[in-house]
Each structure stands twice: as structure tokens, then as C-alpha cells.
Protein backbone atom coordinates (compact mmCIF):
# COMPACT_ATOMS: atom_id res chain seq x y z
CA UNK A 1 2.87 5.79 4.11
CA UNK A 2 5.32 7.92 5.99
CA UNK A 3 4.40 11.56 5.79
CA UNK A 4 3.40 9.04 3.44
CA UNK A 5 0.82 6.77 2.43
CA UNK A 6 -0.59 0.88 1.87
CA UNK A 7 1.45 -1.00 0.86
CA UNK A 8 -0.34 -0.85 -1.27
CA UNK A 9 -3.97 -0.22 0.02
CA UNK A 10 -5.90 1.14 -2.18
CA UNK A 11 -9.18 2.56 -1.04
CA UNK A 12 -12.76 3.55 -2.73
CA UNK A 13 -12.43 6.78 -5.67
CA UNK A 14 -13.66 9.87 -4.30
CA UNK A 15 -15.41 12.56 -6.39
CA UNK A 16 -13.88 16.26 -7.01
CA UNK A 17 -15.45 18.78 -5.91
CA UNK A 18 -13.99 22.25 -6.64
CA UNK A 19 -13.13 24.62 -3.85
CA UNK A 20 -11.14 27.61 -2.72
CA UNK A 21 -8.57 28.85 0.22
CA UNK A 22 -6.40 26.53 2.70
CA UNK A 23 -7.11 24.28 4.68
CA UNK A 24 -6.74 25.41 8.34
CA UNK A 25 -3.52 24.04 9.80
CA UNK A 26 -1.44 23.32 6.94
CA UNK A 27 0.74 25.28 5.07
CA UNK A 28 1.08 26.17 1.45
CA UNK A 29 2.50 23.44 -0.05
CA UNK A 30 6.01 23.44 -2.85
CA UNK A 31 5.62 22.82 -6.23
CA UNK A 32 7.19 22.82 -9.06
CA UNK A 33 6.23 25.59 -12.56
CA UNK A 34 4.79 22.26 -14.36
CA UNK A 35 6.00 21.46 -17.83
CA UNK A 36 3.51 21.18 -20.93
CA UNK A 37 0.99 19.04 -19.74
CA UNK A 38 1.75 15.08 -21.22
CA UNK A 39 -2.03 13.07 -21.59
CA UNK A 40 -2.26 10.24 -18.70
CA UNK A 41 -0.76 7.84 -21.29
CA UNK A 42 1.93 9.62 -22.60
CA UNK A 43 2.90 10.49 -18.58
CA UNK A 44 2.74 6.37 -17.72
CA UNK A 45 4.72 4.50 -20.68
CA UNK A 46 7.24 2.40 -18.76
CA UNK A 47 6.47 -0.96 -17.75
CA UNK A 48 6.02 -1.35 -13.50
CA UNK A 49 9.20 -2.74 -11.85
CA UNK A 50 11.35 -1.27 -14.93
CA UNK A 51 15.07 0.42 -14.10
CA UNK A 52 14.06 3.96 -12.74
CA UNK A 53 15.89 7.35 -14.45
CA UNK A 54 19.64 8.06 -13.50
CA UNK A 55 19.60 9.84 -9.91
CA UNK A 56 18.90 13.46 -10.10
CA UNK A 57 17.36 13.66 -13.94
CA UNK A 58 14.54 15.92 -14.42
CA UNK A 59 15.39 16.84 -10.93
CA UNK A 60 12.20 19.53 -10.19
CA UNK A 61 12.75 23.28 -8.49
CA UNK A 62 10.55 24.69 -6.42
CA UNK A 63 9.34 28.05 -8.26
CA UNK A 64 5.90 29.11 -6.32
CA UNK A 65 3.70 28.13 -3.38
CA UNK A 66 -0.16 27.03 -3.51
CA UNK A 67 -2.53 26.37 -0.57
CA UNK A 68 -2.73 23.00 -0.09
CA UNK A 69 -5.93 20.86 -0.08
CA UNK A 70 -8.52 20.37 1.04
CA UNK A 71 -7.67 16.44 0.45
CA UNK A 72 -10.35 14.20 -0.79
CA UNK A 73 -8.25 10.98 -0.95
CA UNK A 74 -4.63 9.71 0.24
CA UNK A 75 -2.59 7.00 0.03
CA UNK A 76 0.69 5.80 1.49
CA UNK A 77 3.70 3.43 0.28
CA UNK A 78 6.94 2.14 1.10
CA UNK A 79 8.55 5.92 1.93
CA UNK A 80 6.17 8.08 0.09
CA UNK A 81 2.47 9.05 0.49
CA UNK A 82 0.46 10.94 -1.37
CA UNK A 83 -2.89 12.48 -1.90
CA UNK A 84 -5.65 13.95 -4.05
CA UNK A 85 -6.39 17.72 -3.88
CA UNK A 86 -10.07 18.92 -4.43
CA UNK A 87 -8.90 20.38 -7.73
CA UNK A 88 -8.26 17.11 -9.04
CA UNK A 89 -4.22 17.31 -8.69
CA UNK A 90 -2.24 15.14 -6.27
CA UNK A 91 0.18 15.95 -4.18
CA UNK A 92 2.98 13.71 -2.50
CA UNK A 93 5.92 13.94 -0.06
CA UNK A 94 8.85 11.42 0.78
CA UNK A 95 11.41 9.70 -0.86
CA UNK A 96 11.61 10.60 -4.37
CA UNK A 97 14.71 8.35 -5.58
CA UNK A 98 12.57 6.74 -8.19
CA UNK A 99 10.23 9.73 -9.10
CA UNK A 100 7.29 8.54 -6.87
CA UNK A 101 6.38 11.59 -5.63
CA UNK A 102 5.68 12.60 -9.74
CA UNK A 103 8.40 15.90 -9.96
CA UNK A 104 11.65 13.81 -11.60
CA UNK A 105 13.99 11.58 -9.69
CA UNK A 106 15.64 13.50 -7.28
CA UNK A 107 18.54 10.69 -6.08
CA UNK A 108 18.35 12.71 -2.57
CA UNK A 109 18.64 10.46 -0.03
CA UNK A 110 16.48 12.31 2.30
CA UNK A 111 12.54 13.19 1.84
CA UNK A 112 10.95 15.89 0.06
CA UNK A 113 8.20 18.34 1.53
CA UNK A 114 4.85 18.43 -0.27
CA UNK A 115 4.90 18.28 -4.40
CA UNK A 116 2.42 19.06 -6.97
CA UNK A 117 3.22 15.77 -9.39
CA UNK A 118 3.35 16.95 -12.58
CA UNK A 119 0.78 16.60 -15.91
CA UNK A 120 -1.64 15.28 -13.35
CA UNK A 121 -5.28 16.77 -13.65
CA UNK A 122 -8.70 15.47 -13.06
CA UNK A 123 -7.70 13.17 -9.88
CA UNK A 124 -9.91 11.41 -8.01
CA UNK A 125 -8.07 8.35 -6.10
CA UNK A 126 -4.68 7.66 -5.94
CA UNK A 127 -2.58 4.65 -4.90
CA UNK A 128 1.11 4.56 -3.98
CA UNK A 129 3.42 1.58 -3.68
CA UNK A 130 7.03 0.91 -2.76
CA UNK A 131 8.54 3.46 -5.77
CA UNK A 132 5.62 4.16 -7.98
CA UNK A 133 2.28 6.09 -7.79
CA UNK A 134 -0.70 5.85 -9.94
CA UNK A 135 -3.87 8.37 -9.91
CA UNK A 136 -6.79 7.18 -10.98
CA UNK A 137 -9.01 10.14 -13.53
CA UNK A 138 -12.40 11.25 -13.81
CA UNK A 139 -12.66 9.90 -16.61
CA UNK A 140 -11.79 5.79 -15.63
CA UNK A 141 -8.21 6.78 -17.33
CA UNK A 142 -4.79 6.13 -15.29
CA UNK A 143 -1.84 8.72 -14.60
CA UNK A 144 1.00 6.28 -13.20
CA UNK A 145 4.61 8.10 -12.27
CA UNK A 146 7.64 7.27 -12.62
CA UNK A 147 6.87 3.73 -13.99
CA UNK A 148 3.14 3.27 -16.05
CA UNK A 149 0.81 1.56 -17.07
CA UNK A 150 1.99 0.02 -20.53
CA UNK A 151 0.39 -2.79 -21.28
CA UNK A 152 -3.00 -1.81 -19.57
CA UNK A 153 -6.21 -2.46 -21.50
CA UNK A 154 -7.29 0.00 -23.65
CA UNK A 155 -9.80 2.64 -22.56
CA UNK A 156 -11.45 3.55 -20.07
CA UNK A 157 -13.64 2.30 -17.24
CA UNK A 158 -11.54 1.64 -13.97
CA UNK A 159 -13.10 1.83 -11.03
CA UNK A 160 -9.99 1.76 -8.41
CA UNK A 161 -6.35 0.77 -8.97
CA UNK A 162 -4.17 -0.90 -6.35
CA UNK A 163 -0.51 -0.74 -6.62
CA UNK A 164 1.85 -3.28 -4.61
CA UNK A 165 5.92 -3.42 -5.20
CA UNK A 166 6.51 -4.12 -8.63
CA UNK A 167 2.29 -4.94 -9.77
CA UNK A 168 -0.43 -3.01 -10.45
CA UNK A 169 -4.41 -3.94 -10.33
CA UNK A 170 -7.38 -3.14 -11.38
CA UNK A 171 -11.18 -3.12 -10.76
CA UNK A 172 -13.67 -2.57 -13.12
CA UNK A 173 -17.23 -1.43 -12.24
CA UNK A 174 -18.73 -4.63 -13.70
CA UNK A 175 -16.62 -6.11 -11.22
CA UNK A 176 -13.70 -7.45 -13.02
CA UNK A 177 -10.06 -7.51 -11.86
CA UNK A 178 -6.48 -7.50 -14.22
CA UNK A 179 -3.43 -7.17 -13.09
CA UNK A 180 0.42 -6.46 -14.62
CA UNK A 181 3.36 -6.18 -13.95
CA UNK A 182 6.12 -8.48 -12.09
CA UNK A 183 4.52 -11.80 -11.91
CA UNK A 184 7.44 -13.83 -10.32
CA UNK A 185 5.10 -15.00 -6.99
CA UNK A 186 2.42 -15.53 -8.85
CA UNK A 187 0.95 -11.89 -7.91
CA UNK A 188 -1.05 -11.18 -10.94
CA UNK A 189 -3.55 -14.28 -10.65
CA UNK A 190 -1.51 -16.17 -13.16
CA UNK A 191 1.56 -18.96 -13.15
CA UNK A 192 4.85 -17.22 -11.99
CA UNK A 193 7.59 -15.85 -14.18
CA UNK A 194 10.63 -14.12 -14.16
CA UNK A 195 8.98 -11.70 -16.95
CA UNK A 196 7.05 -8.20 -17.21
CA UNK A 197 3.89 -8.99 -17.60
CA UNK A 198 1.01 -7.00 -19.46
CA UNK A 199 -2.51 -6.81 -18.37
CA UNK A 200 -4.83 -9.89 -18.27
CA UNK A 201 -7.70 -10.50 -16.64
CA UNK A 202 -7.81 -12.23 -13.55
CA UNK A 203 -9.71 -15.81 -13.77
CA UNK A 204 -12.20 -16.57 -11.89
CA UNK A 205 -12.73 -12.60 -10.54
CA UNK A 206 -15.50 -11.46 -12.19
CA UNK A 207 -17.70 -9.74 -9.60
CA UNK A 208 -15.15 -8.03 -7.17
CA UNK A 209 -16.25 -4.49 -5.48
CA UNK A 210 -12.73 -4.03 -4.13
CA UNK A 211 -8.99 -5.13 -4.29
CA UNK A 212 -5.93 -4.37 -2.84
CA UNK A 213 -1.84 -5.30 -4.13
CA UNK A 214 0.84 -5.56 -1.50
CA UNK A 215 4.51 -6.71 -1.82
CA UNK A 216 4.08 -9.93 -3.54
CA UNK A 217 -0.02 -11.01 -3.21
CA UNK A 218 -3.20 -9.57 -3.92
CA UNK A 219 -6.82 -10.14 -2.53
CA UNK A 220 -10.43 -9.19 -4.07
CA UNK A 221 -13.51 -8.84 -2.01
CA UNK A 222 -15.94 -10.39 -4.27
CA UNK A 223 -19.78 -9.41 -4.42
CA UNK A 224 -20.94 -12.61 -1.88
CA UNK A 225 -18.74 -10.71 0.77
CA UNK A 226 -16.00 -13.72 0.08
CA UNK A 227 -12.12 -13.00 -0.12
CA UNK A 228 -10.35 -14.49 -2.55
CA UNK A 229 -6.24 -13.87 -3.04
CA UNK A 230 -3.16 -15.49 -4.69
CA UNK A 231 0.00 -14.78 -4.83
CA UNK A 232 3.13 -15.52 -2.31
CA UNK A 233 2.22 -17.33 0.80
CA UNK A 234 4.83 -18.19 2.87
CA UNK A 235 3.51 -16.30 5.93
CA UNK A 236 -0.38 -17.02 5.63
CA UNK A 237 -1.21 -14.04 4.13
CA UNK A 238 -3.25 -15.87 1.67
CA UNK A 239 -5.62 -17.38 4.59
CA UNK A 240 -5.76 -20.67 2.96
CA UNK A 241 -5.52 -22.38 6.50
CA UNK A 242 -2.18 -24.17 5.33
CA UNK A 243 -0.07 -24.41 8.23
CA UNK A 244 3.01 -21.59 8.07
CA UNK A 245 6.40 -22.89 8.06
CA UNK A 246 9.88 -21.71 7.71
CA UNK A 247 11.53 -21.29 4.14
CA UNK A 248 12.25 -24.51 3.17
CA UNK A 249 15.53 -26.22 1.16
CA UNK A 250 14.94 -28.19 -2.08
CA UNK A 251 12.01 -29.48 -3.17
CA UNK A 252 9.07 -28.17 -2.03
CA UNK A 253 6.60 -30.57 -0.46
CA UNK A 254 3.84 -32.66 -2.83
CA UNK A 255 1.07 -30.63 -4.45
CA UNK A 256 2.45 -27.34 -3.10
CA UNK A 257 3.04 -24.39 -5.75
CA UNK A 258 6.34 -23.09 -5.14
CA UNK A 259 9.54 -20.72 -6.81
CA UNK A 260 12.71 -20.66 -5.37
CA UNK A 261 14.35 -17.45 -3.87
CA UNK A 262 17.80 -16.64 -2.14
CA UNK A 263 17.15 -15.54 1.05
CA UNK A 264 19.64 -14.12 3.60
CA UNK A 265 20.33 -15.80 6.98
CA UNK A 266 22.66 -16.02 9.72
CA UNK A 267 25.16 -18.04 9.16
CA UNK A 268 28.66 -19.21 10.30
CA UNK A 269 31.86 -17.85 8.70
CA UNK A 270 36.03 -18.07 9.35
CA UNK A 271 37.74 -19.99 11.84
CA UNK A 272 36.98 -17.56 14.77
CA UNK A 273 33.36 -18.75 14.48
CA UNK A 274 32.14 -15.30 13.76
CA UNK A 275 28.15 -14.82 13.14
CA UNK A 276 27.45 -13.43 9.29
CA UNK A 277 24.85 -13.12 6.67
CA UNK A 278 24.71 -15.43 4.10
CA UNK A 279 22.38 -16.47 1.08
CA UNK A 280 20.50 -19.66 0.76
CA UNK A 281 18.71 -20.74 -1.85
CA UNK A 282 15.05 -21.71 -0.44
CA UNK A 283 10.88 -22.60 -1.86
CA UNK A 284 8.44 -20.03 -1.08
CA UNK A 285 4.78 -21.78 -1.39
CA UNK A 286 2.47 -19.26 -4.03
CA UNK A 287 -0.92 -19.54 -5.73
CA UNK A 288 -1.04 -18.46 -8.93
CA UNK A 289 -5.14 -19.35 -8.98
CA UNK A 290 -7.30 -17.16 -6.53
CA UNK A 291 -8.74 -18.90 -3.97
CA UNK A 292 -10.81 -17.71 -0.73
CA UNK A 293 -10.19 -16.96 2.59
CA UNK A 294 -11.09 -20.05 5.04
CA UNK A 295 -13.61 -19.09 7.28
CA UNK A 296 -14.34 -15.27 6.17
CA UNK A 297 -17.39 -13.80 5.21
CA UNK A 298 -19.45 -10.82 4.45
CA UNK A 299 -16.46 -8.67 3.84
CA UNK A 300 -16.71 -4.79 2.87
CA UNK A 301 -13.09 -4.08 2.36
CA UNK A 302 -9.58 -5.88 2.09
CA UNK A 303 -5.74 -4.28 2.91
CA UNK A 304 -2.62 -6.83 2.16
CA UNK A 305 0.77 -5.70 3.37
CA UNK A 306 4.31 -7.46 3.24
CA UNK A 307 3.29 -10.81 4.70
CA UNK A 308 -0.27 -9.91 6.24
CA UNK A 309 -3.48 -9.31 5.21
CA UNK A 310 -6.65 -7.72 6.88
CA UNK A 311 -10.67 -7.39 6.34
CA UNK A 312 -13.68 -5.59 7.36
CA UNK A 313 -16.62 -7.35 7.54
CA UNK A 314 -20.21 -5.98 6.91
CA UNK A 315 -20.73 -5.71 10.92
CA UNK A 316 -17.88 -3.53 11.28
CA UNK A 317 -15.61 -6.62 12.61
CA UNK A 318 -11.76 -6.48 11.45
CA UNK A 319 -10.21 -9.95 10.76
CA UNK A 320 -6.40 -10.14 9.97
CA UNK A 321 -4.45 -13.47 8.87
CA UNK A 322 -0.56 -14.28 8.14
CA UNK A 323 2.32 -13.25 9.48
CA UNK A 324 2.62 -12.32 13.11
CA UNK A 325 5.94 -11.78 14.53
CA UNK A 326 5.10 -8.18 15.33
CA UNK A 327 1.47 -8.58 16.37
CA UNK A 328 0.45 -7.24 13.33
CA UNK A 329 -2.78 -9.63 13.19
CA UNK A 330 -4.18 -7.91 16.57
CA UNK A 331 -2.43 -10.72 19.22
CA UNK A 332 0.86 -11.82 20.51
CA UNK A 333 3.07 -12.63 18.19
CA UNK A 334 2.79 -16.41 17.07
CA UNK A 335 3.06 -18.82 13.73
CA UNK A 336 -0.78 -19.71 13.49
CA UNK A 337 -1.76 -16.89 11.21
CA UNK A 338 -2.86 -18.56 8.25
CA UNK A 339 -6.56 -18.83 9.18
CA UNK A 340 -8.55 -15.38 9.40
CA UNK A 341 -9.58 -14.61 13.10
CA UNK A 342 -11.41 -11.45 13.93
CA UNK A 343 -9.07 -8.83 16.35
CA UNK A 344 -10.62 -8.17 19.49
CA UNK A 345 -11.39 -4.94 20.59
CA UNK A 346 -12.62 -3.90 16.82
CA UNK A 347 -16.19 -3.99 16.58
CA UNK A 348 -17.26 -1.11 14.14
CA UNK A 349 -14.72 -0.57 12.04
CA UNK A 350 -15.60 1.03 8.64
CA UNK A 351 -11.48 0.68 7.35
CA UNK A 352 -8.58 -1.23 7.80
CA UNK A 353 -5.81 -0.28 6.61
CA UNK A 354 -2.00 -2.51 6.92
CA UNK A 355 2.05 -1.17 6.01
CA UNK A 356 4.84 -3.73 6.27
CA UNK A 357 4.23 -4.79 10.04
CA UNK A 358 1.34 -2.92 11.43
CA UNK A 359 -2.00 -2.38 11.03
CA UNK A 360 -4.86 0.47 11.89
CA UNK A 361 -8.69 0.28 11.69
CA UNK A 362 -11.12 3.25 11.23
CA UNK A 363 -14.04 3.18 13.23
CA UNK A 364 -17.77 4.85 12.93
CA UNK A 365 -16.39 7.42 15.35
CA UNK A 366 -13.40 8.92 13.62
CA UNK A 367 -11.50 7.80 16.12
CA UNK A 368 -8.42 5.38 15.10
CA UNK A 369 -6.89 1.92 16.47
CA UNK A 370 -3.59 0.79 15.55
CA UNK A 371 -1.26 -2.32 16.34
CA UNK A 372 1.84 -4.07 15.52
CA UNK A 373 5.29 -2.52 14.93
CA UNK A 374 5.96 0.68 16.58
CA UNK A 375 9.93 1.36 17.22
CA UNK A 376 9.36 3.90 14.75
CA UNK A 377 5.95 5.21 16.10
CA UNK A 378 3.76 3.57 13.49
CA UNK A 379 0.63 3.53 16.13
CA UNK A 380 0.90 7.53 17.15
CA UNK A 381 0.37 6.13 20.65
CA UNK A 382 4.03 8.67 21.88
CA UNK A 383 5.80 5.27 22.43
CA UNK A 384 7.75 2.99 20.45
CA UNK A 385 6.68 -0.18 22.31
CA UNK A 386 5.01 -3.00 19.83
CA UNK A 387 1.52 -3.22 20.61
CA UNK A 388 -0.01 -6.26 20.16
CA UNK A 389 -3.90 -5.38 20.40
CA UNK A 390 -5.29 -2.08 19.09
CA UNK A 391 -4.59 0.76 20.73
CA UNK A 392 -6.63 4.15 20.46
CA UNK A 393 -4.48 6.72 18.40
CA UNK A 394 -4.71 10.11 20.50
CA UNK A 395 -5.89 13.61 18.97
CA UNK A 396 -7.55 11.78 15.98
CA UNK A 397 -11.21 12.19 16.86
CA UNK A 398 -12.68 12.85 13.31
CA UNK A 399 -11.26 11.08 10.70
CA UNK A 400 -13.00 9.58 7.23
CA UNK A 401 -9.71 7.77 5.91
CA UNK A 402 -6.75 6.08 7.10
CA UNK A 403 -3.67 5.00 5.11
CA UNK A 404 -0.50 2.79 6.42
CA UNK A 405 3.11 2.69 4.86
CA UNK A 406 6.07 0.92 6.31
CA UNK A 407 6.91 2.63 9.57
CA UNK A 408 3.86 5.24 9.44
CA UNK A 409 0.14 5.94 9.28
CA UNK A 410 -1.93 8.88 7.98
CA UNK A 411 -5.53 9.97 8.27
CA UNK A 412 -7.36 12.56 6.77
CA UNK A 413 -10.27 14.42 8.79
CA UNK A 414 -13.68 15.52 7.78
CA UNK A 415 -12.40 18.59 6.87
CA UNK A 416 -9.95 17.78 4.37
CA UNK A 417 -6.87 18.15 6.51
CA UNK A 418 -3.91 15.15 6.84
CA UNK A 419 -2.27 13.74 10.00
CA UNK A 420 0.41 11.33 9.96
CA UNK A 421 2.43 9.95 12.08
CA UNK A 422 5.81 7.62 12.56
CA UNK A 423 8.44 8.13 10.19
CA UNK A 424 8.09 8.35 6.09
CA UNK A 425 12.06 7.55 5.32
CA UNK A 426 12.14 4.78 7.74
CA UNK A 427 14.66 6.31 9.80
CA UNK A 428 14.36 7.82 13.40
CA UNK A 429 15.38 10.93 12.17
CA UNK A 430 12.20 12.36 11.03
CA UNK A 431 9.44 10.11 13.10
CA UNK A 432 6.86 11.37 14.91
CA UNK A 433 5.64 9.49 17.82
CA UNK A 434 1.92 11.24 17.70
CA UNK A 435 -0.32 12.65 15.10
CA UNK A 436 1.10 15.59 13.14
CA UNK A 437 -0.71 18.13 10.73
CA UNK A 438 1.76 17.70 7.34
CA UNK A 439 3.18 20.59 6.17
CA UNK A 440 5.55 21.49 3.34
């Protein structure tokens, strides 16, 4: 995500392979003279969504420089991306308020350059989320900063993890999927509640060959080419075909799963009739059973964002469902995004990837496609006009892998080098409105 990295998308693990020098076009990267080296367990003992450190403890210094990459896997989150070095370490750069980037909370409100995270070795995929990261190891272990993974299953195994907002997820090579974490949509394939939640499998997802967390849902892709999610749905992004609504007051409606939430809206204040924000108190439909997509099939890969969701299919279609009002889902913005309908102008795509209100697609190529939000350049198109089909990303002509975070995109190249573009803090300060090499 932002010279970061998916909601919450997390991709395929890629193997290590151990190489010398720099990468051409990107400079030595800042990190930090590492501590003694904690196991991935001892580094990843705090429950996800738990309080983060006191601002500015275990704050890192920059002591030395190291050539950076070349990358062999990235990911992006809310303000924060990050990505795995042929060496097996991973490196990130953003916002580091929580300790996301894996150095020690910084509290600084503005990003960081590139970081070594710290007691990380043996990397081979990594997946970042709104304040956490999580590497997955060689060996099938997990290395999760600052927030872990207490209450994961013992051992080994994992084949990918997936991080959203406050969950995490994993998949299994025998094609089994558990989740933990915050549970209180229903995000971790089980009824909601207002606890931390350890692992558990998820029922009914047995034979999955990929998975992805956002915000507050999470889908599978399961062996038949079928997409199954749960979760929150009150945008679609579940593609259950239930028609989308507003927010509704009281009681939600017969048969529908549903927890209530306060929600802020516009309303009327003081006797000179003056706009403000208030708080209602509304029902937001879930799922806490998985259930599949209406209408999709023979589906490779799945990427959920805030209130969206997106596939590619086995013929190198891209089909997007749920929320629309940015033209996220490939089309003018509209409320009749809870069925999954294929976005034109994608025909042989081999990844999608979605932030918080866009979405990009990788095709045979290298080339990229983006659409959706751009007033902070999330489609590297040199505007910041919304686009609401895709549009071809300039100067990216060779890419193998494509992350999105909330106002940005990244892709890295055939030769292990990263572009990103937009902005990683969410601000216009620091956006880039067309594809830039990252640098330290």
C-alpha cells in the first residue's frame, strides 16, 4: 500500500533464492543494527487488534546502509507496504505508529524510508494490513510485528497468510483455512463477538488454494474454482446477490444476520440549523457461515478490500462485486454491486489486486490496469480524476506482481525492482501521480 503495500491481499509464497549487489535503480536502503535475534514466536506474542506500544518505544536508529533487494514478494496495507528481500528479510516503509513496518513504534506522524524489520529471517511472503505485518517462513512458521500470532495452531505447515484490519488467515497446503483475531462482523467464519478470538478452523473450507482478509470480510477460492466469503456485507462485498441498502435503524429485517454499529452521519444541530456529524446507532447485515459467490466460477485468485471484492478467473477475466461509489468494481458508480460481473476491458489478467476504493489487474503482458479512486493518484495514470473503467498504468511494461493499499499501488518488475505510486500516508503531501522507483 502506499510506498506501501492489500488491504489485505495476500498473494502466492515465493521461494528465496540467494543473491548479491543492488538492484539497478534503487538505493541502499536504512536499517536499523538488529537486536538479538527473537524466534518467529517469541517476535509475534500479542493478540491481533491488541493496544499497540506507547508512541516512540523501542523507537529504531538508523546505524548502516544495505543494498536493497532484489524483491521476490510485496505487499501493501492501510499506510505501510512492505516486501521480501532475496535473502529472506523484509523490508517496509510508511507509517510506523503501531510498529508495522517491524523497527519499534515510532509515534512519528509522518512515514519512514525503507526498514530492515527486525528478528526476521528466512522470508518468503509477506502480508501487511491496516497496522500489522506478518511474514510468512521457509519453514510454514509465521513472524507477525507489532501484534502476533497468539493463539495460532501449533506448528508448522502454512501455505499463505492474509492479514485484514484487526484478523488474520490462514491456508494450509491441504487446503484448509483458520482464522483469528477480531471477530465482531463475523470475519473469521464464525458467529460475531465483541472478543479476541484464537485460531479455529474455518467450516466448511477444506479445499481452498487461496484467501484473502480485508477490513471486516474474507473470501477463499476453493479447489472447484468457486468463491466462497463471510463476513460484513453491507456493501455486497460478499456477492451473495442480496440487494445493497443503506444502514438501517432497529431491527434488522427477517432472516438477515446482523450487529449493530454507530455510524457517523450528517446531521442537524443548534438553532441556526447548522450541518454536523453525529452518531447513529444502525444494523450492518454479516455472514458468519461462508457461502459462494452467485454466479462466479473457475476462479484463480481473490482480493477483498474495505467494501469490495475482486476475482480472476481461469481465462484471465477479472470480476469485481460490492461497493461502487468510486467505480471501484470497473463501471460508473451505482448500488447494484452485490452480484459478481466481469470488468470490461480485462481479458488476461493473471492478478487483481484491490485497496480501500480502487482496484488494479496484472495482465500476461506486465503491463498494469487500474480503476476507481484516484484524487490521490492511486491509478499512476498523472491525474487525479476517478476512473471508472481500467486504465493502462504508464512506464509499467514488465511487471510479475501488483499490490494496492488505500490511496496507492505498487508493482514489482521481473527484475526484482518496486514501483509505486499515489500516496502511502494518505495525504497529498507525498503522492505520486505516476510510477516511481522506491528509494530509502
Amino acid at each position: 500500500m502506499f510506498w506501501l503495500l492489500g488491504l489485505g491481499c495476500g498473494g502466492g509464497a515465493a521461494g528465496a533464492a540467494a543473491t548479491s549487489g543492488s538492484a539497478p535503480g534503487i538505493d541502499p536502503v536504512t536499517t536499523a543494527e538488529p537486536a538479538a535475534e527473537a524466534s518467529p514466536r517469541e517476535a509475534s506474542q500479542t493478540p491481533p487488534g491488541s493496544a499497540p506500544a506507547e508512541p516512540g518505544a523501542g523507537a529504531a536508529t538508523p546505524t548502516r546502509t544495505e543494498p536493497p533487494g532484489p524483491y521476490l514478494h510485496l505487499a501493501s496495507g492501510n499506510n505501510h507496504a512492505c516486501a521480501v528481500t532475496s535473502g529472506g528479510r523484509v523490508e517496509c516503509w510508511g507509517h510506523n505508529y503501531s510498529g508495522q513496518l517491524g523497527v519499534g513504534p515510532t509515534g512519528e506522524p509522518m512515514p519512514l524510508g525503507r526498514v530492515v524489520a527486525e528478528g526476521v529471517t528466512g522470508a518468503v511472503h509477506v502480508s501487511a494490513g491496516r497496522s500489522q505485518t506478518c511474514a510468512l517462513l521457509a519453514d510454514g512458521l509465521l513472524s507477525c510485528f507489532p501484534a502476533g500470532a497468539a493463539g495460532a495452531p501449533e506448528g508448522a505447515g502454512f501455505a499463505q497468510v492474509a492479514m485484514g484490519t484487526g484478523h488474520l488467515c490462514t491456508r494450509r497446503e491441504s487446503g484448509e483455512v483458520g482464522c483469528w483475531g477480531v471477530n465482531r462482523f463475523a470475519q473469521l467464519g464464525r458467529p460475531a463477538s465483541q472478543r479476541q478470538e484464537p485460531w479455529q478452523a474455518v467450516a466448511g473450507i477444506d479445499d481452498a488454494v487461496h484467501v484473502s482478509a480485508a477490513d471486516a470480510h474474507t473470501c477463499a477460492v476453493r479447489r472447484a474454482g468457486e468463491v466462497w466469503c463471510w463476513g460484513r456485507n453491507d456493501g455486497g462485498q460478499l456477492g451473495d446477490g442480496r440487494r445493497v441498502r443503506p444502514p438501517r435503524l432497529g431491527e434488522p429485517p427477517a432472516g438477515i444476520e446482523a450487529v449493530a454499529e454507530m455510524q457517523p452521519y450528517d446531521g442537524h444541530c443548534g438553532r441556526m440549523g447548522l450541518d454536523c456529524l453525529d452518531e447513529r446507532l444502525v444494523t450492518v447485515p454479516i455472514r458468519s457461515a461462508p457461502g459462494p459467490v452467485v454466479g462466479l466460477a473457475n476462479a484463480r485468485l481473490v482480493a477483498a478490500g474495505l467494501g469490495h471484492t475482486c476475482a480472476v478467473r481461469a481465462d484471465g477475466d477479472v470480476w469485481c462485486w460490492g461497493r461502487n461509489d468510486q467505480g471501484q468494481l470497473g463501471r460508473r458508480p451505482s448500488r447494484d454491486g452485490a452480484r459478481a460481473r466481469a470488468v470490461r476491458g480485462v481479458a488476461d489478467a493473471i492478478e487483481v489486486a484491490v485497496g480501500i476504493l480502487h482496484s488494479c489487474a496484472l495482465r500476461r503482458d506486465g503491463r498494469v490496469l487500474c480503476w476507481g479512486r484516484n484524487v490521490r493518484g492511486a491509478i499512476g495514470d498523472g491525474t487525479t480524476e476517478n476512473r471508472v473503467t481500467p486504465t493502462l498504468v504508464p512506464g509499467v511494461e514488465d511487471a510479475v506482481q501488483i499490490s494496492a493499499g488505500g490511496d496507492h499501488s505498487c508493482a514489482r518488475l521481473r527484475d526484482g525492482r518496486l514501483l509505486c505510486w499515489g500516496s502511502v500516508d494518505g495525504g497529498n503531501q507525498n503522492r505520486r501521480l505516476r510510477p516511481t522507483g522506491v528509494d530509502g
